[in-house]
C-alpha atoms as a PDB file:
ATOM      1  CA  UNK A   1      66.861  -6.579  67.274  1.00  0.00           C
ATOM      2  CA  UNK A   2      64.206  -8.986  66.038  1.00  0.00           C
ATOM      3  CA  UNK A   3      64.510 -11.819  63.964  1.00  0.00           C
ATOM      4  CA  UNK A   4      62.241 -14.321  62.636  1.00  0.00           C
ATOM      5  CA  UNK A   5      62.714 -18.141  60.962  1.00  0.00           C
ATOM      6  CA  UNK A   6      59.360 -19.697  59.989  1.00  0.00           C
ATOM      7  CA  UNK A   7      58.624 -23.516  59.679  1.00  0.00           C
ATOM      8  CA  UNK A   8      55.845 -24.562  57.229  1.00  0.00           C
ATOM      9  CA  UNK A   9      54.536 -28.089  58.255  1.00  0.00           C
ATOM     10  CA  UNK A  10      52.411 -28.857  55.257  1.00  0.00           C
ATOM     11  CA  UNK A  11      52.899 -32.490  55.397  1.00  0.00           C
ATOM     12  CA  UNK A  12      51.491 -32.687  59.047  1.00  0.00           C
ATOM     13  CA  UNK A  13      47.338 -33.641  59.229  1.00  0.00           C
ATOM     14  CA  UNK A  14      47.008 -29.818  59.732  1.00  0.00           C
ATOM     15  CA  UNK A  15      49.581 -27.706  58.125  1.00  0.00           C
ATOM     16  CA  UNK A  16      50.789 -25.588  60.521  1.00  0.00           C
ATOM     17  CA  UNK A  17      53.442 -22.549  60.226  1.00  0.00           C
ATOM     18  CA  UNK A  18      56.178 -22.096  62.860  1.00  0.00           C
ATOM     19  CA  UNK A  19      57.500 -18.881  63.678  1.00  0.00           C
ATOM     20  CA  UNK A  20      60.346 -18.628  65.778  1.00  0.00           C
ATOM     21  CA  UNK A  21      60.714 -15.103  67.435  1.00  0.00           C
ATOM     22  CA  UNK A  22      64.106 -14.107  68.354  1.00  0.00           C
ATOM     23  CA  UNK A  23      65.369 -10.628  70.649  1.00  0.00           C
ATOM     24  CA  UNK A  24      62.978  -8.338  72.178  1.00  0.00           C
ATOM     25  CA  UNK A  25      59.223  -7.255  70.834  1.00  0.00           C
ATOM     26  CA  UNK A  26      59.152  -3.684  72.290  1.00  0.00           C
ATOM     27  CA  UNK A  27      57.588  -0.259  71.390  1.00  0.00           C
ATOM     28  CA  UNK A  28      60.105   0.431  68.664  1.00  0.00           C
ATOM     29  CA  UNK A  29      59.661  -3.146  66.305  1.00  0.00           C
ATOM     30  CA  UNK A  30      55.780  -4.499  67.558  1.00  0.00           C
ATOM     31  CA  UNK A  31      54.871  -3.199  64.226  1.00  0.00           C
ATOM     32  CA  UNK A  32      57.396  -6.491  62.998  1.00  0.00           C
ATOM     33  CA  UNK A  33      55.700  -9.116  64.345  1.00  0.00           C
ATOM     34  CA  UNK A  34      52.177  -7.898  63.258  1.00  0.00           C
ATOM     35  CA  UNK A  35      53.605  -7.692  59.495  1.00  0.00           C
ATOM     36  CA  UNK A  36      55.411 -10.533  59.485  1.00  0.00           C
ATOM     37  CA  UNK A  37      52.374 -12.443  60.721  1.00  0.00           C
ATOM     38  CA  UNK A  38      49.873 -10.661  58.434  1.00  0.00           C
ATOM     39  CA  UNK A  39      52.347 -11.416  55.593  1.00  0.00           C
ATOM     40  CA  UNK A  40      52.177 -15.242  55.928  1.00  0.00           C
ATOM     41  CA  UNK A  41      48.105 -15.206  56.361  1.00  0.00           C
ATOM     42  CA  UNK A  42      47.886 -13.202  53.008  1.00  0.00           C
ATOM     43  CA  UNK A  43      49.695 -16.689  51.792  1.00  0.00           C
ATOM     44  CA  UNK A  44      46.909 -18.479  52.821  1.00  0.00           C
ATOM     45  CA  UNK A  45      48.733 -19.677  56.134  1.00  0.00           C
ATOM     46  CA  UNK A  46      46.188 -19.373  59.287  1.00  0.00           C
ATOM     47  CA  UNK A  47      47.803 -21.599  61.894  1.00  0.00           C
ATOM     48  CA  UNK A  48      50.488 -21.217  63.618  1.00  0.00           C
ATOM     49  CA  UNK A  49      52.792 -21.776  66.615  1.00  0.00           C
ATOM     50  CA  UNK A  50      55.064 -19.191  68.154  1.00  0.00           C
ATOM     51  CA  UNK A  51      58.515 -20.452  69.452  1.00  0.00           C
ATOM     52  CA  UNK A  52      59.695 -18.027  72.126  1.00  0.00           C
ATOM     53  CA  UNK A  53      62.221 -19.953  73.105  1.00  0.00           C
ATOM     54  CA  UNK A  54      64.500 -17.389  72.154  1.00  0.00           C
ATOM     55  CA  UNK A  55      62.588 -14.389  72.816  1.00  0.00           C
ATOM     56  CA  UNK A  56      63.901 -12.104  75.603  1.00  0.00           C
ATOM     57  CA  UNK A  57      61.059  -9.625  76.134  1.00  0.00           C
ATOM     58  CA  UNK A  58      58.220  -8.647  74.603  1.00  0.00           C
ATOM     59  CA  UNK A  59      56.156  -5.705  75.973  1.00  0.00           C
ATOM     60  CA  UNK A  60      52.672  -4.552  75.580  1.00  0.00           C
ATOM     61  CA  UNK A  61      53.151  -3.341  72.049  1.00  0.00           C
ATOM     62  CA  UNK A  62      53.946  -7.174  71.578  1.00  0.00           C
ATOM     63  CA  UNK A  63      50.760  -8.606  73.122  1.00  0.00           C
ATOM     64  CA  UNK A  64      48.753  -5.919  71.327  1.00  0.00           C
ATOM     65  CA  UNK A  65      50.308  -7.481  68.071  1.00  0.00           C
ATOM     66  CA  UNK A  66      49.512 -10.886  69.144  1.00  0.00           C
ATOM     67  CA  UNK A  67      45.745  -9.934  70.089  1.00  0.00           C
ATOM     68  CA  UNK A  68      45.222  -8.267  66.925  1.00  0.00           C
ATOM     69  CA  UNK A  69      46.472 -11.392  65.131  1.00  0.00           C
ATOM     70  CA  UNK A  70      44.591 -13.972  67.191  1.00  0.00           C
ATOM     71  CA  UNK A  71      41.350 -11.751  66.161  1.00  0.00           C
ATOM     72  CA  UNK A  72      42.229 -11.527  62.654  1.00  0.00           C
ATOM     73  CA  UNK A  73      42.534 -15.705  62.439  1.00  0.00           C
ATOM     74  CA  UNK A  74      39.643 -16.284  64.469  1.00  0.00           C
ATOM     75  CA  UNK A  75      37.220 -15.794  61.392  1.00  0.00           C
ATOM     76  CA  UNK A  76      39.412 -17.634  59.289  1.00  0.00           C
ATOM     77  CA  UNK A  77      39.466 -21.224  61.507  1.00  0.00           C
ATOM     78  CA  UNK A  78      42.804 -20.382  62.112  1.00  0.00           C
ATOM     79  CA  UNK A  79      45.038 -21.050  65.571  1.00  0.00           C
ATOM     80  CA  UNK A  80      47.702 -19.220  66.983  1.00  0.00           C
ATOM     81  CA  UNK A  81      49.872 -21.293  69.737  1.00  0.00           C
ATOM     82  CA  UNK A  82      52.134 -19.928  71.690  1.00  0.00           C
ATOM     83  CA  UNK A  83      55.547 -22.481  72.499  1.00  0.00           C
ATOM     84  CA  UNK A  84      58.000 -22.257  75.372  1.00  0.00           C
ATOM     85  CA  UNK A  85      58.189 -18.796  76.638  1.00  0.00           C
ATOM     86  CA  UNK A  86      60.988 -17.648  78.774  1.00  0.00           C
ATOM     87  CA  UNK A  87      60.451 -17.067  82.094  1.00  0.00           C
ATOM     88  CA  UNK A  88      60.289 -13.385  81.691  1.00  0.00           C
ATOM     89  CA  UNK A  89      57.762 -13.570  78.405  1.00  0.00           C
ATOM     90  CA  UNK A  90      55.744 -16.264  80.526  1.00  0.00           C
ATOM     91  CA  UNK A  91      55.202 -13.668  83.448  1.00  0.00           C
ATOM     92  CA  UNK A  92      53.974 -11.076  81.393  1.00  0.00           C
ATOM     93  CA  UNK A  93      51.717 -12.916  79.280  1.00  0.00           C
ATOM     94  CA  UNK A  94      50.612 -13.821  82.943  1.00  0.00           C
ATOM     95  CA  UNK A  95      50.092 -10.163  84.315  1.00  0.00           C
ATOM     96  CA  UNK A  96      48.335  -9.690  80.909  1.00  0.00           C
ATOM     97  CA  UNK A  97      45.646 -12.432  81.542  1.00  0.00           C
ATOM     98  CA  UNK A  98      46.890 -13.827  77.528  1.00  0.00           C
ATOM     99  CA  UNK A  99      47.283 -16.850  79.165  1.00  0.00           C
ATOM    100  CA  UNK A 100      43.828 -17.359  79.318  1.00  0.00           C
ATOM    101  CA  UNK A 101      43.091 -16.440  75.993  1.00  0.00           C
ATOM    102  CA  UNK A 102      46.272 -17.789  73.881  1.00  0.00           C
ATOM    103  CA  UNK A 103      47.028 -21.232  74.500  1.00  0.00           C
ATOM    104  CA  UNK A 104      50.804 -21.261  75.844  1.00  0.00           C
ATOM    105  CA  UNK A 105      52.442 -24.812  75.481  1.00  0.00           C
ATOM    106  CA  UNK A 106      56.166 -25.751  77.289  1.00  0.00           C
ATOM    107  CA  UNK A 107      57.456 -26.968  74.218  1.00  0.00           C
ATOM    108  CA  UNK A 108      57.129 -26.724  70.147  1.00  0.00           C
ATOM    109  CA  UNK A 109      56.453 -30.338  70.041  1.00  0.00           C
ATOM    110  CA  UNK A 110      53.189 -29.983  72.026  1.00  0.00           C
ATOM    111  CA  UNK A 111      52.330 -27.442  70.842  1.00  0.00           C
ATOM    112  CA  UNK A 112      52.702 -28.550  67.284  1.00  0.00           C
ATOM    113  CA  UNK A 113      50.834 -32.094  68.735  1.00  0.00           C
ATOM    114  CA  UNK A 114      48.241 -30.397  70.212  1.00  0.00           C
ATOM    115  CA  UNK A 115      44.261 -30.350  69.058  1.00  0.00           C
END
Protein backbone atom coordinates (compact mmCIF):
# COMPACT_ATOMS: atom_id res chain seq x y z
CA UNK A 1 0.00 0.00 0.00
CA UNK A 2 0.97 3.61 -0.61
CA UNK A 3 -0.15 6.55 0.99
CA UNK A 4 0.57 10.10 0.70
CA UNK A 5 -0.04 13.44 3.16
CA UNK A 6 1.27 16.65 1.55
CA UNK A 7 2.39 19.87 3.47
CA UNK A 8 2.07 23.21 1.59
CA UNK A 9 4.50 25.79 3.22
CA UNK A 10 3.33 28.92 1.50
CA UNK A 11 4.14 31.18 4.27
CA UNK A 12 7.90 30.08 4.25
CA UNK A 13 10.42 32.65 1.95
CA UNK A 14 10.00 29.84 -0.68
CA UNK A 15 6.82 27.96 -0.61
CA UNK A 16 7.62 24.64 -0.57
CA UNK A 17 5.23 21.37 -0.75
CA UNK A 18 5.88 18.37 1.53
CA UNK A 19 5.03 15.04 0.56
CA UNK A 20 5.24 12.41 2.92
CA UNK A 21 5.49 8.87 1.25
CA UNK A 22 4.25 6.07 3.24
CA UNK A 23 4.58 1.81 2.39
CA UNK A 24 6.46 0.54 -0.46
CA UNK A 25 6.99 2.27 -4.18
CA UNK A 26 7.29 -0.98 -6.24
CA UNK A 27 6.46 -2.18 -9.82
CA UNK A 28 2.76 -2.45 -9.12
CA UNK A 29 1.98 1.52 -7.64
CA UNK A 30 5.34 3.68 -9.23
CA UNK A 31 2.73 4.94 -11.52
CA UNK A 32 1.30 6.70 -7.83
CA UNK A 33 3.95 8.66 -7.00
CA UNK A 34 4.54 10.05 -10.58
CA UNK A 35 0.67 11.18 -10.58
CA UNK A 36 0.49 12.33 -7.42
CA UNK A 37 3.55 14.49 -8.04
CA UNK A 38 2.48 15.62 -11.54
CA UNK A 39 -0.91 16.45 -9.95
CA UNK A 40 0.45 19.06 -7.47
CA UNK A 41 2.87 20.76 -10.30
CA UNK A 42 -0.29 21.20 -12.57
CA UNK A 43 -1.30 23.43 -9.27
CA UNK A 44 1.43 25.49 -9.84
CA UNK A 45 3.53 23.73 -6.97
CA UNK A 46 7.33 23.09 -8.24
CA UNK A 47 9.23 22.53 -5.01
CA UNK A 48 9.17 20.07 -2.93
CA UNK A 49 10.60 17.80 -0.21
CA UNK A 50 10.03 14.09 0.07
CA UNK A 51 9.66 12.65 3.68
CA UNK A 52 10.62 8.98 3.55
CA UNK A 53 10.63 8.62 6.86
CA UNK A 54 8.02 6.22 6.58
CA UNK A 55 8.76 4.67 3.39
CA UNK A 56 9.78 0.97 3.48
CA UNK A 57 11.02 0.30 -0.06
CA UNK A 58 10.95 1.77 -3.09
CA UNK A 59 12.36 -0.04 -6.18
CA UNK A 60 13.52 1.01 -9.52
CA UNK A 61 10.06 1.77 -10.81
CA UNK A 62 10.27 4.35 -7.83
CA UNK A 63 13.53 6.08 -8.80
CA UNK A 64 12.38 6.07 -12.43
CA UNK A 65 9.33 8.13 -11.06
CA UNK A 66 11.50 10.36 -9.13
CA UNK A 67 13.95 10.99 -12.23
CA UNK A 68 11.19 11.72 -14.44
CA UNK A 69 9.90 14.27 -11.92
CA UNK A 70 13.22 15.91 -11.08
CA UNK A 71 13.45 16.43 -15.10
CA UNK A 72 10.06 17.68 -15.45
CA UNK A 73 10.82 20.60 -12.53
CA UNK A 74 14.11 21.33 -13.74
CA UNK A 75 12.70 23.75 -16.52
CA UNK A 76 10.34 25.10 -14.23
CA UNK A 77 13.06 26.45 -11.31
CA UNK A 78 11.64 23.95 -9.33
CA UNK A 79 13.51 21.54 -6.48
CA UNK A 80 12.83 18.24 -5.45
CA UNK A 81 14.52 17.23 -1.88
CA UNK A 82 14.61 14.16 -0.71
CA UNK A 83 14.20 13.91 3.61
CA UNK A 84 15.25 11.08 5.89
CA UNK A 85 15.28 7.89 4.04
CA UNK A 86 15.31 4.62 5.79
CA UNK A 87 18.15 2.73 5.81
CA UNK A 88 16.94 0.42 3.18
CA UNK A 89 15.59 3.48 0.72
CA UNK A 90 19.06 5.24 1.55
CA UNK A 91 21.05 2.14 0.14
CA UNK A 92 19.32 1.97 -2.93
CA UNK A 93 19.22 5.45 -3.83
CA UNK A 94 23.02 4.70 -3.16
CA UNK A 95 23.46 1.65 -5.62
CA UNK A 96 21.44 3.94 -7.99
CA UNK A 97 24.04 6.83 -7.96
CA UNK A 98 20.48 9.31 -7.10
CA UNK A 99 22.41 10.41 -4.44
CA UNK A 100 24.43 12.34 -6.54
CA UNK A 101 21.84 13.78 -8.45
CA UNK A 102 18.84 14.31 -5.79
CA UNK A 103 19.86 16.06 -2.84
CA UNK A 104 19.04 13.57 0.20
CA UNK A 105 18.83 15.49 3.62
CA UNK A 106 18.66 13.43 7.33
CA UNK A 107 15.80 15.27 8.33
CA UNK A 108 12.57 17.38 6.98
CA UNK A 109 13.77 20.31 8.85
CA UNK A 110 16.97 20.59 6.75
CA UNK A 111 15.78 19.82 4.18
CA UNK A 112 12.96 22.28 4.34
CA UNK A 113 16.02 24.92 5.68
CA UNK A 114 18.11 24.19 3.05
CA UNK A 115 19.19 26.66 -0.10
Amino acid sequence: MLEFQTTHLDDAETPMSIVEVRGRVDSSNASELGEHLTSLIEQGHIRFVLDFSLLVYMSSAGLRELVNIYRRLQPLGGDLRLANPTARVRDVLELAGLHTVLRVYATRQDAVKSR
